[in-house]
Protein backbone atom coordinates (compact mmCIF):
# COMPACT_ATOMS: atom_id res chain seq x y z
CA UNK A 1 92.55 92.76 34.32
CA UNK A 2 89.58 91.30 36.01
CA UNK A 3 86.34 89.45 35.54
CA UNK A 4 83.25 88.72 37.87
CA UNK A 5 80.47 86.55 37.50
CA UNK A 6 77.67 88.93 36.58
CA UNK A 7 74.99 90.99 38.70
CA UNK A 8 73.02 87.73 39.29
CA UNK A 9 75.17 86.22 41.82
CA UNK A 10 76.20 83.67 39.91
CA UNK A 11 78.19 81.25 42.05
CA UNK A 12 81.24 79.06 40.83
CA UNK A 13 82.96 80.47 38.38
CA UNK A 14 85.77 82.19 40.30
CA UNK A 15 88.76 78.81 40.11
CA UNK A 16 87.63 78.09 36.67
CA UNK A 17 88.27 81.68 35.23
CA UNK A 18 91.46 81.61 37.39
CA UNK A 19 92.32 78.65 35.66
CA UNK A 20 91.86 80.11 32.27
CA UNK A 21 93.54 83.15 32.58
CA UNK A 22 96.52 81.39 34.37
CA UNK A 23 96.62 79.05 31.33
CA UNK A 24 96.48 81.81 29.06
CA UNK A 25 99.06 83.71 30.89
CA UNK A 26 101.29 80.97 32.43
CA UNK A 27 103.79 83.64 33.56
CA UNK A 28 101.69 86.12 35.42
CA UNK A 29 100.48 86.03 38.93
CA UNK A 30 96.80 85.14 39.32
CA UNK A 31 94.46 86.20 42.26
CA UNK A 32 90.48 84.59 42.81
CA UNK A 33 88.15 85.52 45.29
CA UNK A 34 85.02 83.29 46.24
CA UNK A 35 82.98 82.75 48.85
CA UNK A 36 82.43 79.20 50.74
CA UNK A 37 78.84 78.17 49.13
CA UNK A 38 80.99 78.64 45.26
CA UNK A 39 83.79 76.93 46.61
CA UNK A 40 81.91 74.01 47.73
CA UNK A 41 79.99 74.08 43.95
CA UNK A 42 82.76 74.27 41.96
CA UNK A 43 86.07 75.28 43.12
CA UNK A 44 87.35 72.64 45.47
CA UNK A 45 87.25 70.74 42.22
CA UNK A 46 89.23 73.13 40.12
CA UNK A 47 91.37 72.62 43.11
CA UNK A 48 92.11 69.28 41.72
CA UNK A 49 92.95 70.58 38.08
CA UNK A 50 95.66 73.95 39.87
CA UNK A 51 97.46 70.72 41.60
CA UNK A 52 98.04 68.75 38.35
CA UNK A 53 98.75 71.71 36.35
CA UNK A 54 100.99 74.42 38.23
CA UNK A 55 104.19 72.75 37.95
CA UNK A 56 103.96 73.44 34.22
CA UNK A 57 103.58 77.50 34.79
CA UNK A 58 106.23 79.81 33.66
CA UNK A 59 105.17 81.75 37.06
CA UNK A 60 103.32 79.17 39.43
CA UNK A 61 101.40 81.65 41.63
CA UNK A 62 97.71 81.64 41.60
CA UNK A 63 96.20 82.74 45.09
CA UNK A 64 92.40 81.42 45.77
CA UNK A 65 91.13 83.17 48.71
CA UNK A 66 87.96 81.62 50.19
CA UNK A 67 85.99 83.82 52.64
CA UNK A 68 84.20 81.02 54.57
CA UNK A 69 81.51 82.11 56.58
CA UNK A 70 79.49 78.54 56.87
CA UNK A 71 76.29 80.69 55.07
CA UNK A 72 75.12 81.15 51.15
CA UNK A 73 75.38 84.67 52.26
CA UNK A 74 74.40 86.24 49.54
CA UNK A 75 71.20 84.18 49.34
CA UNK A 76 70.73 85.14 53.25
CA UNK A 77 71.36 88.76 52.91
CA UNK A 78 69.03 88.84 49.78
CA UNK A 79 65.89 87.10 51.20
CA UNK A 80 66.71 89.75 54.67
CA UNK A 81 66.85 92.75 52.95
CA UNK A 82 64.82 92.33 49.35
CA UNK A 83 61.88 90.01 50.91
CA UNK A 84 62.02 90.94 54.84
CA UNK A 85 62.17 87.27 55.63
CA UNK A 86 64.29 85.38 58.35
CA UNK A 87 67.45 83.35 57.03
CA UNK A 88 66.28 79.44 56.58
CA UNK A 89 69.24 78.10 57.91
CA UNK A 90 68.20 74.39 56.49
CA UNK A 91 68.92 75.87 52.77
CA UNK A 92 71.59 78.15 53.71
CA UNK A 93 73.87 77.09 56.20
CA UNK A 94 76.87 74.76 54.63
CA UNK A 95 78.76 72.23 56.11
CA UNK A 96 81.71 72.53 57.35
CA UNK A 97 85.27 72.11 55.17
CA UNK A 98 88.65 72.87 55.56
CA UNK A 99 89.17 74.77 52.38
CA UNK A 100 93.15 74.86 53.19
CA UNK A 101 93.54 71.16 54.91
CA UNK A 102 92.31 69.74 51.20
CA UNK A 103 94.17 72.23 49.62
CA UNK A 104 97.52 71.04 51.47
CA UNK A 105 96.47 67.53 50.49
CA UNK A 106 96.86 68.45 47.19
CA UNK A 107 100.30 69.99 47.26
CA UNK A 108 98.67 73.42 47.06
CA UNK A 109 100.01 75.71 50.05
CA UNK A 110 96.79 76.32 52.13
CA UNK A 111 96.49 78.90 54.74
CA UNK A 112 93.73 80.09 57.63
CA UNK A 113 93.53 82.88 58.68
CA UNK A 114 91.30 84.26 61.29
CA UNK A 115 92.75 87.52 62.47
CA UNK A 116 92.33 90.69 60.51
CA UNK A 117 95.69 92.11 62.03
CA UNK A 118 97.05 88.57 59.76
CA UNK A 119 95.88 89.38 56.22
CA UNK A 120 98.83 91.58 55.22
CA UNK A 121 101.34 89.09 55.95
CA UNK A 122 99.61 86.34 54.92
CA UNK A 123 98.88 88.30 51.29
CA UNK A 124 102.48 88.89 50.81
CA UNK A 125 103.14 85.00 51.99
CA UNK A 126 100.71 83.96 49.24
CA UNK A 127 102.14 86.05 46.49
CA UNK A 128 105.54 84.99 47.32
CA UNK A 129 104.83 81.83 47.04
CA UNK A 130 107.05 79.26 45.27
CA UNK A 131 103.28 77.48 44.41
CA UNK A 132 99.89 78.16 44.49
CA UNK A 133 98.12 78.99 47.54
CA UNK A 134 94.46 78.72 49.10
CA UNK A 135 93.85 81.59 51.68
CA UNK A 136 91.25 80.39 53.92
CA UNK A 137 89.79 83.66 55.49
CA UNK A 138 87.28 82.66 58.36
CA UNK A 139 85.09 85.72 58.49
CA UNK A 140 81.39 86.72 60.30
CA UNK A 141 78.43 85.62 58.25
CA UNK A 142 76.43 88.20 60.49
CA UNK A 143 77.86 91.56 58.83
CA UNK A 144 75.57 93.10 56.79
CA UNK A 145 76.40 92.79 52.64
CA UNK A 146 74.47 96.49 53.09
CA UNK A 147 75.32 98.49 49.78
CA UNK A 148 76.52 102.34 51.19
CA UNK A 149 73.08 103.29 50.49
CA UNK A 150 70.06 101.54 50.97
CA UNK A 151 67.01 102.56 49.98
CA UNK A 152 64.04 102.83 53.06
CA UNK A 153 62.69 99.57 51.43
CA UNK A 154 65.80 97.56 52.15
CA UNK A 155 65.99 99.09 55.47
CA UNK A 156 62.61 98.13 56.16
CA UNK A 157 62.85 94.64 55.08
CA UNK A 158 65.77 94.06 56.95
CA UNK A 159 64.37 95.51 59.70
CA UNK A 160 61.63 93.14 59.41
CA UNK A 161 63.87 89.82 58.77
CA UNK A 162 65.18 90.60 62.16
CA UNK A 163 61.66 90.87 63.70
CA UNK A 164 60.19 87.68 61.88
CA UNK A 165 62.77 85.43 64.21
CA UNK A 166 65.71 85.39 61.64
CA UNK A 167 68.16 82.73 63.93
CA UNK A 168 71.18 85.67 63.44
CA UNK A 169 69.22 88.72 65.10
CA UNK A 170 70.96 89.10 68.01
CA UNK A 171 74.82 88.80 66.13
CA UNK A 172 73.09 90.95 63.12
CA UNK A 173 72.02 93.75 65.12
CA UNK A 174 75.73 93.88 67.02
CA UNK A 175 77.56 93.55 64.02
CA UNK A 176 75.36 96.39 62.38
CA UNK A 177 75.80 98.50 65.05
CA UNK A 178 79.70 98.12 65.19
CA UNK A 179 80.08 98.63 61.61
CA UNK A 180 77.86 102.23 62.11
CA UNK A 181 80.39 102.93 64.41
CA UNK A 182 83.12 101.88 62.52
């Protein structure tokens, strides 16, 4: 089973519906997904609340995987493609936080990972885990969160976010390209 936050981008609920369902269902594996801008609101945390509880799980995996980017990337890819404007990196860009160095801290197992040719084994390390884990997955803020079809309006705003001076252009337009290719 799954649950997600809602169409509205609703950020931080990821850890504390992990938490809930792990606590309903001690003994089953548990898996949440979040970006950096919810971890920093919420989840590091709920980190806080997985370190005091897991020892008392039937089944003490729960894997958090962060995909830190440094960006409220949603927020970014919204204003770019629904309004046409430039990111404002003084409201969007976060500060930087090892998600897995405070996770360690905590007795959680935390893990980076920055190479895609990585994820497999470091999935099956997480999920055979004798503890939690926090996969820290350093990814490009600069790929487009493009649905598989846009309408001409989004392509013209985004067109036009790269023209107004958005700060990404250049690494937009390359990783737009490569993912055409792709």
């Amino acid at each position: 089973m799954g649950s997600l936050s809602g169409g509205l981008a609703t950020m931080g609920p990821a850890i504390p519906y992990a938490l809930t369902a792990k606590m309903t269902h001690p003994s089953r594996p548990v898996v949440a997904l979040l970006g950096d801008g919810a971890m920093q609101m919420l989840g590091i945390n709920g980190l806080i609340t997985i370190a005091r509880e897991w020892r008392r799980w039937a089944d003490p995996r729960l894997v958090v995987m962060v995909l830190n980017n440094g960006d409220l990337n949603f927020v970014s890819w919204e204003q770019r493609v629904l309004e046409g404007n430039p990111k404002f990196p003084d409201s969007q860009d976060l500060p930087d936080f090892s998600y897995a160095g405070f996770a360690n801290l905590l007795g959680i197992r935390g893990i980076v990972v920055r190479d895609p040719g990585h994820v497999a084994s470091v999935w099956d390390e997480a999920i055979s885990a004798d503890r939690p884990v926090l996969i820290e997955a350093m990814v490009d803020p600069n790929v487009p969160l493009l649905p598989p079809h846009i309408s001409l309006e989004q392509a013209r705003n985004y067109l036009k976010a790269v023209l107004r001076g958005d700060p990404d252009a250049a690494a937009i337009v390359k990783a737009s390209i490569k993912e055409i290719l792709a």
